[in-house]
PDB file of N, CA and C in Angstrom:
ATOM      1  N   UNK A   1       0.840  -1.168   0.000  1.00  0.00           N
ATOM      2  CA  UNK A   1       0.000   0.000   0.000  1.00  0.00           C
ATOM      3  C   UNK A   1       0.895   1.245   0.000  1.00  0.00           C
ATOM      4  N   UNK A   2       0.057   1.858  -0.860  1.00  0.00           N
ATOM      5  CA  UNK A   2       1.217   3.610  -0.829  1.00  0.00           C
ATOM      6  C   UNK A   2       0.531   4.125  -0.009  1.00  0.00           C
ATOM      7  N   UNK A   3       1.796   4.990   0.538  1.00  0.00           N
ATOM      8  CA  UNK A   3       1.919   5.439   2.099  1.00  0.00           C
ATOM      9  C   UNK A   3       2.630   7.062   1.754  1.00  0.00           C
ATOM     10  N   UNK A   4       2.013   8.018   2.706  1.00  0.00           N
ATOM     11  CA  UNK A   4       3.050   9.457   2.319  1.00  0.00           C
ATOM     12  C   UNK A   4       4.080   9.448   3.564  1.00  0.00           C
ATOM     13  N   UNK A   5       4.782   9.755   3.277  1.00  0.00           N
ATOM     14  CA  UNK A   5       6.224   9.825   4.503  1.00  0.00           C
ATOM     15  C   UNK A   5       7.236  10.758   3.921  1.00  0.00           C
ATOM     16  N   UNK A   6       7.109  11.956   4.638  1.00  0.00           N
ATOM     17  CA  UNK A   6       8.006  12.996   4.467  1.00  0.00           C
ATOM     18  C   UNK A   6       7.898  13.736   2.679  1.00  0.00           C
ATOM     19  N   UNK A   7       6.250  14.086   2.423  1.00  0.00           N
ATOM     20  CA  UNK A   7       5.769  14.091   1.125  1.00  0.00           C
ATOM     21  C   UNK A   7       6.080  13.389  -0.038  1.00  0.00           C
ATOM     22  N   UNK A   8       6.515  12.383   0.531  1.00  0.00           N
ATOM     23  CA  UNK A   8       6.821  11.264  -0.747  1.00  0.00           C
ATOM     24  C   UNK A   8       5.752   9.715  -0.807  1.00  0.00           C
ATOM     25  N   UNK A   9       5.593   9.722  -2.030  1.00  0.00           N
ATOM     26  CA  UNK A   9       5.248   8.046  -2.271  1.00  0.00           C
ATOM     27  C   UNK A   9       5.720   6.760  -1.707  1.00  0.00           C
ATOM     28  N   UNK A  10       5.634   6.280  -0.598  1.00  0.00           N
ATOM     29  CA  UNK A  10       5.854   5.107  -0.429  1.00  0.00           C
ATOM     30  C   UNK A  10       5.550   3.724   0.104  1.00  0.00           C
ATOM     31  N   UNK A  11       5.872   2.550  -0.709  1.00  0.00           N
ATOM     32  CA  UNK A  11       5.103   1.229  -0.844  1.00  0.00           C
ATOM     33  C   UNK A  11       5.767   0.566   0.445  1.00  0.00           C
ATOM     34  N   UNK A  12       4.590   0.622   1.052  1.00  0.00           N
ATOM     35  CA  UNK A  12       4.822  -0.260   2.654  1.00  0.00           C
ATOM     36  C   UNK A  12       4.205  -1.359   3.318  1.00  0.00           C
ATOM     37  N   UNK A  13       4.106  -2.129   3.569  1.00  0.00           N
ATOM     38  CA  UNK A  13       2.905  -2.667   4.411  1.00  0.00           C
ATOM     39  C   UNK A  13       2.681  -1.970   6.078  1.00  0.00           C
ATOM     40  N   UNK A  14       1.657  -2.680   6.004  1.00  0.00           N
ATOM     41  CA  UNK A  14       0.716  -2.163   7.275  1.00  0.00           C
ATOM     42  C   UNK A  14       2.043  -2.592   8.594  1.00  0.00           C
ATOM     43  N   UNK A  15       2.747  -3.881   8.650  1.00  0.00           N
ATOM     44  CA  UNK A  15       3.775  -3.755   9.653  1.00  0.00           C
ATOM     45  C   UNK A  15       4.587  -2.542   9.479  1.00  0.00           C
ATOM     46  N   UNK A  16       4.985  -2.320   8.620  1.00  0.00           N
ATOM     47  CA  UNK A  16       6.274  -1.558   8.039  1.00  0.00           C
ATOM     48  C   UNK A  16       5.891   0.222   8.784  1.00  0.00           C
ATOM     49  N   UNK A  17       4.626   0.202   7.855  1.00  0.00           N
ATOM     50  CA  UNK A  17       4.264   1.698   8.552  1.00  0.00           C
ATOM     51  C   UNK A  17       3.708   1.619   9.381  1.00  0.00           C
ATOM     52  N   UNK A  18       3.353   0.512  10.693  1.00  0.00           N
ATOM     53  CA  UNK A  18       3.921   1.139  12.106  1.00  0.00           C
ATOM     54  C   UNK A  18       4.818   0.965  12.720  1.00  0.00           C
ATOM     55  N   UNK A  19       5.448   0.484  11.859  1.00  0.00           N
ATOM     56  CA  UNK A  19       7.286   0.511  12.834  1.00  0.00           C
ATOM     57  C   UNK A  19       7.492   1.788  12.497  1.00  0.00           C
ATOM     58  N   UNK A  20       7.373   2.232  11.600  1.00  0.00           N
ATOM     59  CA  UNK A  20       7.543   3.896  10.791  1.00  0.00           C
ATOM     60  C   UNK A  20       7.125   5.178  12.122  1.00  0.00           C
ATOM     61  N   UNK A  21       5.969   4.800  12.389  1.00  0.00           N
ATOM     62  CA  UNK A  21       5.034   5.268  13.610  1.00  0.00           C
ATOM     63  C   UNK A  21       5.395   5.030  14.835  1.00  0.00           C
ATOM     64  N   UNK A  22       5.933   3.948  15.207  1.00  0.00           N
ATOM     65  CA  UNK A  22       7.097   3.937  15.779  1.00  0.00           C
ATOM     66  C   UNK A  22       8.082   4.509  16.145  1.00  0.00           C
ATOM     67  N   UNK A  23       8.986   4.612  15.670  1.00  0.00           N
ATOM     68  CA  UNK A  23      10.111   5.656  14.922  1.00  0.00           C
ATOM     69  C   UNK A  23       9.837   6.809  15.482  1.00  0.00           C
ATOM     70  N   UNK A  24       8.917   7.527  15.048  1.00  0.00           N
ATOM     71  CA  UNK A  24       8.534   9.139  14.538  1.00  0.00           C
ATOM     72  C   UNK A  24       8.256   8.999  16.303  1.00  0.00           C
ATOM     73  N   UNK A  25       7.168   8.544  16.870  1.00  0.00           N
ATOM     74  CA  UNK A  25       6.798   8.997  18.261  1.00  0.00           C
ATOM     75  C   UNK A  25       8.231   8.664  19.136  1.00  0.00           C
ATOM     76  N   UNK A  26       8.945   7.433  18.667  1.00  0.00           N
ATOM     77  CA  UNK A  26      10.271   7.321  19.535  1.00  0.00           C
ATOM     78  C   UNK A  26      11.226   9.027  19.517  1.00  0.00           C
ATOM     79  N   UNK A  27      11.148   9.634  18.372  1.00  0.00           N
ATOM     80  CA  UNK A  27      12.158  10.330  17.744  1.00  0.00           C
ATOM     81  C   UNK A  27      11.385  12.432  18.268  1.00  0.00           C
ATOM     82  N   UNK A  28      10.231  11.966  18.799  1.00  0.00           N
ATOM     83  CA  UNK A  28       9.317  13.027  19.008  1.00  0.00           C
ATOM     84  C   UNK A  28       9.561  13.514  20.594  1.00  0.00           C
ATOM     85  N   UNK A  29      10.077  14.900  20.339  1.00  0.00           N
ATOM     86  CA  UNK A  29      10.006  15.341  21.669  1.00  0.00           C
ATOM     87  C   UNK A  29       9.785  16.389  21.742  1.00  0.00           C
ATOM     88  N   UNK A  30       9.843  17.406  22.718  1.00  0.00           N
ATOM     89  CA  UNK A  30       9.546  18.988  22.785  1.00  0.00           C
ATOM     90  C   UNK A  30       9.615  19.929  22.373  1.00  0.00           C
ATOM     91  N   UNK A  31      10.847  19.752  21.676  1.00  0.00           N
ATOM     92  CA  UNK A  31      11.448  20.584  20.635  1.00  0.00           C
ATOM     93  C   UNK A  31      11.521  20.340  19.073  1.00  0.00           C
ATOM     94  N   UNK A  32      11.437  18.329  18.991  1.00  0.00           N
ATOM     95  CA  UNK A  32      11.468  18.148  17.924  1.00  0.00           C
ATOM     96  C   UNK A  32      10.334  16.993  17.054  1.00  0.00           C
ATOM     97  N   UNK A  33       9.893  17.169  15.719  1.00  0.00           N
ATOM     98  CA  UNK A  33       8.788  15.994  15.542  1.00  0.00           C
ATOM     99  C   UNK A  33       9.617  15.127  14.882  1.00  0.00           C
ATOM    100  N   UNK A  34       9.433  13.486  14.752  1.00  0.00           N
ATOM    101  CA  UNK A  34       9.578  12.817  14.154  1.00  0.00           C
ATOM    102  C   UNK A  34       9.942  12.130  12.741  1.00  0.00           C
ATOM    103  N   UNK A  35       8.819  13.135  12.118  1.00  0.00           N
ATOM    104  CA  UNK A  35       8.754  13.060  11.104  1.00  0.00           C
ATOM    105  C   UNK A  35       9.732  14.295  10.295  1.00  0.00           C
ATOM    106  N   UNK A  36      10.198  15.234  10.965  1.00  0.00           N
ATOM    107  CA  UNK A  36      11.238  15.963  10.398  1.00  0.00           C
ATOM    108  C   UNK A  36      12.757  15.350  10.141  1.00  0.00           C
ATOM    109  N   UNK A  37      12.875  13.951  10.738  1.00  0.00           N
ATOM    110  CA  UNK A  37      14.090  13.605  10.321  1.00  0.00           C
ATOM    111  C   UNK A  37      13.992  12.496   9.225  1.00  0.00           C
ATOM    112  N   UNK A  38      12.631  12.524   8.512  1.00  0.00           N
ATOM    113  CA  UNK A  38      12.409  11.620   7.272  1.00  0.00           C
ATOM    114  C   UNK A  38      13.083  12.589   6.153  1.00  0.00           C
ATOM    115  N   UNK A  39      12.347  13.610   6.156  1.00  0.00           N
ATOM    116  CA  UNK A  39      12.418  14.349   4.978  1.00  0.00           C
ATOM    117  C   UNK A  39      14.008  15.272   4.253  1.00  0.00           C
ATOM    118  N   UNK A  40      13.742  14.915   3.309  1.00  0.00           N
ATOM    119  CA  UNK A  40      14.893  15.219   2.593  1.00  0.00           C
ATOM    120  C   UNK A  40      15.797  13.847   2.885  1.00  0.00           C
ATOM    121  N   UNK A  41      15.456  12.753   3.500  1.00  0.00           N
ATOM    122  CA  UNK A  41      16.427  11.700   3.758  1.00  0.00           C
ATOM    123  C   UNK A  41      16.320  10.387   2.477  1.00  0.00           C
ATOM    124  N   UNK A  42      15.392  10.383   1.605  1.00  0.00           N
ATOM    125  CA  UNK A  42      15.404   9.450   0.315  1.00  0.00           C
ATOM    126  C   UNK A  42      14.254  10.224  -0.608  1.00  0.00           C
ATOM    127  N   UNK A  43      14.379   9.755  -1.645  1.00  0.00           N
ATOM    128  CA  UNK A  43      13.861   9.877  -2.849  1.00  0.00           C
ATOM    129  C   UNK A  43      13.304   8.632  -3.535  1.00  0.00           C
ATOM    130  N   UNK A  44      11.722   8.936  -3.969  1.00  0.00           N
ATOM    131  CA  UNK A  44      10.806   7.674  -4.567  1.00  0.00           C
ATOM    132  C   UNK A  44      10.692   7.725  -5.850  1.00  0.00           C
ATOM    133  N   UNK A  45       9.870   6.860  -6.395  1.00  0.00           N
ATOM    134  CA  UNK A  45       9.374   6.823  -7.543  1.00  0.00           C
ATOM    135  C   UNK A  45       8.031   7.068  -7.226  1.00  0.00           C
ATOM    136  N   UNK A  46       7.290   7.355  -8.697  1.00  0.00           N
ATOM    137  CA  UNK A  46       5.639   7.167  -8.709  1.00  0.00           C
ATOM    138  C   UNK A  46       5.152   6.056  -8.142  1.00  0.00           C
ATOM    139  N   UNK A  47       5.804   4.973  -8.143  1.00  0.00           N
ATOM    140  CA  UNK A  47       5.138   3.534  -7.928  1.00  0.00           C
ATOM    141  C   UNK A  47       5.286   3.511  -6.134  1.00  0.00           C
ATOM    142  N   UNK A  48       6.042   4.485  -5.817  1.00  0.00           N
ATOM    143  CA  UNK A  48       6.397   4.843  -4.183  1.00  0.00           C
ATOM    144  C   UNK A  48       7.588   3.512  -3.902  1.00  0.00           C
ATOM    145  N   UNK A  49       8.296   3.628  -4.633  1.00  0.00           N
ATOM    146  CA  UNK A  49       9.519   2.773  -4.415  1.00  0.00           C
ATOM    147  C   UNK A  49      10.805   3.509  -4.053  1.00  0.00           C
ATOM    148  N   UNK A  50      11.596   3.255  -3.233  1.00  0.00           N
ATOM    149  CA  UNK A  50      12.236   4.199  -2.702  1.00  0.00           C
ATOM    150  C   UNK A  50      13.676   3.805  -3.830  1.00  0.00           C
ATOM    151  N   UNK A  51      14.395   5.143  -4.469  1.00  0.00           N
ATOM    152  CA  UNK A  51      15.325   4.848  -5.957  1.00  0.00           C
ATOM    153  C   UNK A  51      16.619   5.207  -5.045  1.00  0.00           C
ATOM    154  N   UNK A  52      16.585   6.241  -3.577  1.00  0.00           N
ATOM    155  CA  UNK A  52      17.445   6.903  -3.378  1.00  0.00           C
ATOM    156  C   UNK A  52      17.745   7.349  -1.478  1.00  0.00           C
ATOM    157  N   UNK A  53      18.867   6.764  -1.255  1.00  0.00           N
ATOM    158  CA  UNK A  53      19.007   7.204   0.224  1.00  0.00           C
ATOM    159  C   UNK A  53      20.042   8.494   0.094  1.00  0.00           C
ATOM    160  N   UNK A  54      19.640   9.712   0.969  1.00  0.00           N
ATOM    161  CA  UNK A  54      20.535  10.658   0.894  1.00  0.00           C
ATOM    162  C   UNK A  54      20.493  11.337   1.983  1.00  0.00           C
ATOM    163  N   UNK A  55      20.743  11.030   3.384  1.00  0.00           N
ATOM    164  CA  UNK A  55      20.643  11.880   4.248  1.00  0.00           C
ATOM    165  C   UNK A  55      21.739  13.413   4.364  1.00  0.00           C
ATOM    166  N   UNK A  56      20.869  14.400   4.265  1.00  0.00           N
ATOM    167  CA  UNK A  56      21.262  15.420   4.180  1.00  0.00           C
ATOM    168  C   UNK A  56      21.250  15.975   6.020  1.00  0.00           C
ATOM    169  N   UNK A  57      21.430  15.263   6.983  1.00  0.00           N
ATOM    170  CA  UNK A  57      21.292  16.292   8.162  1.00  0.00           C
ATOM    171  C   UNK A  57      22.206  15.057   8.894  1.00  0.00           C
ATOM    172  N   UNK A  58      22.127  15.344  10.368  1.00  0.00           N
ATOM    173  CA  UNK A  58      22.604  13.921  11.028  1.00  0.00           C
ATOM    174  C   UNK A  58      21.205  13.525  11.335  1.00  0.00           C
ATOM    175  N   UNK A  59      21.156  11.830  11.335  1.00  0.00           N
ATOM    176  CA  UNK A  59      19.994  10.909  11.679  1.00  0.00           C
ATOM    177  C   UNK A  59      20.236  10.495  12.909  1.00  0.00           C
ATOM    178  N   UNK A  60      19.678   9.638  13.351  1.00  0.00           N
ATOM    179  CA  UNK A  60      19.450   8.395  14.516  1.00  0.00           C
ATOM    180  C   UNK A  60      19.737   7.170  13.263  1.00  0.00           C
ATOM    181  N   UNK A  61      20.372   6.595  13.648  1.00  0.00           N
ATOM    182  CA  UNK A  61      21.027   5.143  13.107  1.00  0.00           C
ATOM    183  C   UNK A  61      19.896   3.938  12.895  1.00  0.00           C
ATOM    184  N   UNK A  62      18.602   4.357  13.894  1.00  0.00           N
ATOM    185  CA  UNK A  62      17.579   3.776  13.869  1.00  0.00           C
ATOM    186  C   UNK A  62      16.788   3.989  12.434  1.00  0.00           C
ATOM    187  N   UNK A  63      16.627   4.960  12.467  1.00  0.00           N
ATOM    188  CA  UNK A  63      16.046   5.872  11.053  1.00  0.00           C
ATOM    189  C   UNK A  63      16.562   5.513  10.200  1.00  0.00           C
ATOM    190  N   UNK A  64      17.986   5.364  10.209  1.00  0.00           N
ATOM    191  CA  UNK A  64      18.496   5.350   8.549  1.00  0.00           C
ATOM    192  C   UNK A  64      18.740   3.618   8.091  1.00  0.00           C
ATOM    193  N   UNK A  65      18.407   2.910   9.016  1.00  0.00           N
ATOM    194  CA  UNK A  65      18.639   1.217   9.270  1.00  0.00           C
ATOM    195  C   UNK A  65      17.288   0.843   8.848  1.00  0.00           C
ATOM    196  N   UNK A  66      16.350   2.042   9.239  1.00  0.00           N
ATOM    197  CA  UNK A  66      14.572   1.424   8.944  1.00  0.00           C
ATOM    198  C   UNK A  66      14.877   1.580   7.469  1.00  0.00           C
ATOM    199  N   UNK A  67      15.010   3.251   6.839  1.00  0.00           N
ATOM    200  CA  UNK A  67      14.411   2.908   5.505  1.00  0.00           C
ATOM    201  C   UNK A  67      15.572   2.581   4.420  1.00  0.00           C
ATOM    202  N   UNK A  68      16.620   1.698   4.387  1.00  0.00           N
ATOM    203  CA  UNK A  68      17.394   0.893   3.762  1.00  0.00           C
ATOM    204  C   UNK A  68      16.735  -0.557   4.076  1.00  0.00           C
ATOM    205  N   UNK A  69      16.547  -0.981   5.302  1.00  0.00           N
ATOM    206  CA  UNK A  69      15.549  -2.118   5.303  1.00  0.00           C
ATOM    207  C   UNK A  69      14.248  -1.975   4.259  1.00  0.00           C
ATOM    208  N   UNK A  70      13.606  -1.003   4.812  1.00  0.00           N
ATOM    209  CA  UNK A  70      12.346  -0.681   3.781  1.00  0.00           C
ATOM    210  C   UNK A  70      12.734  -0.424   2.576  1.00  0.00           C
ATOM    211  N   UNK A  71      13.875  -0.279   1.654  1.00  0.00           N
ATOM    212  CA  UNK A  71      14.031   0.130   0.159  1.00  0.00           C
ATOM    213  C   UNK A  71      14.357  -1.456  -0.312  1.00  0.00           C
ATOM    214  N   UNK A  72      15.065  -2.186   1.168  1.00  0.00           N
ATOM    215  CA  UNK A  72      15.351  -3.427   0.523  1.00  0.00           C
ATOM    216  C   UNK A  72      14.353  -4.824   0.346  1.00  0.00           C
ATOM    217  N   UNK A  73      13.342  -4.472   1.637  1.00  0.00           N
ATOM    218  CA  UNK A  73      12.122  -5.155   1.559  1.00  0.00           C
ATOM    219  C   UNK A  73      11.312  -5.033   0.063  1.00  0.00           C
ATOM    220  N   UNK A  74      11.267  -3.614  -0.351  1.00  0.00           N
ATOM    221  CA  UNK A  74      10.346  -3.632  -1.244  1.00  0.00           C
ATOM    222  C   UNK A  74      10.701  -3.799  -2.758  1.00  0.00           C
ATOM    223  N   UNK A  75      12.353  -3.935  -2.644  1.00  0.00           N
ATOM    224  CA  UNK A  75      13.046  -4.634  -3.715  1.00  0.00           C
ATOM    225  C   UNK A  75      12.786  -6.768  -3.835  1.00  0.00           C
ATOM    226  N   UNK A  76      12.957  -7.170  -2.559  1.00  0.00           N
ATOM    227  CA  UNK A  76      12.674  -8.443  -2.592  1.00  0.00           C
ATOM    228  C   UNK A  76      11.110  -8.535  -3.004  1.00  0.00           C
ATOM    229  N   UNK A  77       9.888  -7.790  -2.501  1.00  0.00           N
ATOM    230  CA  UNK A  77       8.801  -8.037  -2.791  1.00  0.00           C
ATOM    231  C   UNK A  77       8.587  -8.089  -4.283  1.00  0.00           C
ATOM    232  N   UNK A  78       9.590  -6.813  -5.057  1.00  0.00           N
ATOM    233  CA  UNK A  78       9.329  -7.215  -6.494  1.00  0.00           C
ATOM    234  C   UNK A  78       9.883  -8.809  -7.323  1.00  0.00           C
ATOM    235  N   UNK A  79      11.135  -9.225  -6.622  1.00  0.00           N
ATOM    236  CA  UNK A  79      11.955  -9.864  -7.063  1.00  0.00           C
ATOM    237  C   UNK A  79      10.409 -11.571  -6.823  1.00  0.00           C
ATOM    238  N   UNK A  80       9.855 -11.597  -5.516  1.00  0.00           N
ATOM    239  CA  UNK A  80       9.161 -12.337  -4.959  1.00  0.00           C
ATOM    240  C   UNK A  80       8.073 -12.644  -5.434  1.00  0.00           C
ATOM    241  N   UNK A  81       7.330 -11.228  -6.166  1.00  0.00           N
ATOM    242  CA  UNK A  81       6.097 -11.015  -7.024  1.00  0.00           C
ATOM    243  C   UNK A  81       6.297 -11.668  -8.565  1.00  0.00           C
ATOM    244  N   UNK A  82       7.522 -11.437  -9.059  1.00  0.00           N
ATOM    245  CA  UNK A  82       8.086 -12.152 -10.300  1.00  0.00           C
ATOM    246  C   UNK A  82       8.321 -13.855 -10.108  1.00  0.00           C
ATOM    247  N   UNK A  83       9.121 -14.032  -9.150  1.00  0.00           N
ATOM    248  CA  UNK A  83       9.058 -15.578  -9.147  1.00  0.00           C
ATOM    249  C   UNK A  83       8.033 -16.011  -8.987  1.00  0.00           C
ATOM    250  N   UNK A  84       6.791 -15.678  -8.297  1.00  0.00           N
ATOM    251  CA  UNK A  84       5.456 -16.430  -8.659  1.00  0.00           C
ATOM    252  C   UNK A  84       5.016 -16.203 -10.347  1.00  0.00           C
ATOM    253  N   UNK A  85       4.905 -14.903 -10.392  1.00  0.00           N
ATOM    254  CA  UNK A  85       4.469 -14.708 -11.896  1.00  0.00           C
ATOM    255  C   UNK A  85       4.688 -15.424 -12.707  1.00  0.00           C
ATOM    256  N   UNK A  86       6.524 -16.026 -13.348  1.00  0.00           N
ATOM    257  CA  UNK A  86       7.269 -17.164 -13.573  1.00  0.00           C
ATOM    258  C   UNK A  86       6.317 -18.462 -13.292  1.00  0.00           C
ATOM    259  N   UNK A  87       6.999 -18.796 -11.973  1.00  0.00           N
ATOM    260  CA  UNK A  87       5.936 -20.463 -11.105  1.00  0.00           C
ATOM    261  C   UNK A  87       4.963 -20.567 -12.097  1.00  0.00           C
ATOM    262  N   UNK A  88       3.879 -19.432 -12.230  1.00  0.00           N
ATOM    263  CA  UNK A  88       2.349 -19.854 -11.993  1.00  0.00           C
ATOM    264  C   UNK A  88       2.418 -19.680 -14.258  1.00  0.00           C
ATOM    265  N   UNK A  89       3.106 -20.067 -14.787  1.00  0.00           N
ATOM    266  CA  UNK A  89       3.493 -19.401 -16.290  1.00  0.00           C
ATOM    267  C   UNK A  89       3.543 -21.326 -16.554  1.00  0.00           C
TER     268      UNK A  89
END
């Protein structure tokens, strides 16, 4: 399911974006929101596939470990979606 995160497109599942939710309330405090240390940190496609990691600020190691997991999850899901496609041929 496409998901917006830091005004971008991206393909997540329902675990994925609440570990995401997660994250953001872990990363949320008085001074700062959560979701400000997404943005400007990757770049999607239309299909909300993530093409690009670029953190431009300093992160939490947590943050930048989630969405390289998440660019790599949703690389196996394609790779996963094809080998059935294949199988079922």
């Amino acid at each position: 399911m496409i998901r917006a995160i830091a005004y971008s497109k991206v393909e997540m599942t329902d675990q994925e974006y609440a570990y995401y939710k997660e994250l953001v309330s872990q990363f949320t405090d008085d001074k700062d929101k959560g979701e400000e240390l997404f943005k400007g940190l990757f770049e999607s496609d239309d299909d909300g596939f993530i093409t690009l990691i670029s953190p431009k600020q300093t992160i939490p190691w947590a943050i930048l470990f989630f969405i390289q997991q998440l660019m790599l999850n949703q690389r196996l899901r394609i790779i996963d979606d094809l080998r059935k496609e294949l199988k079922n041929k």
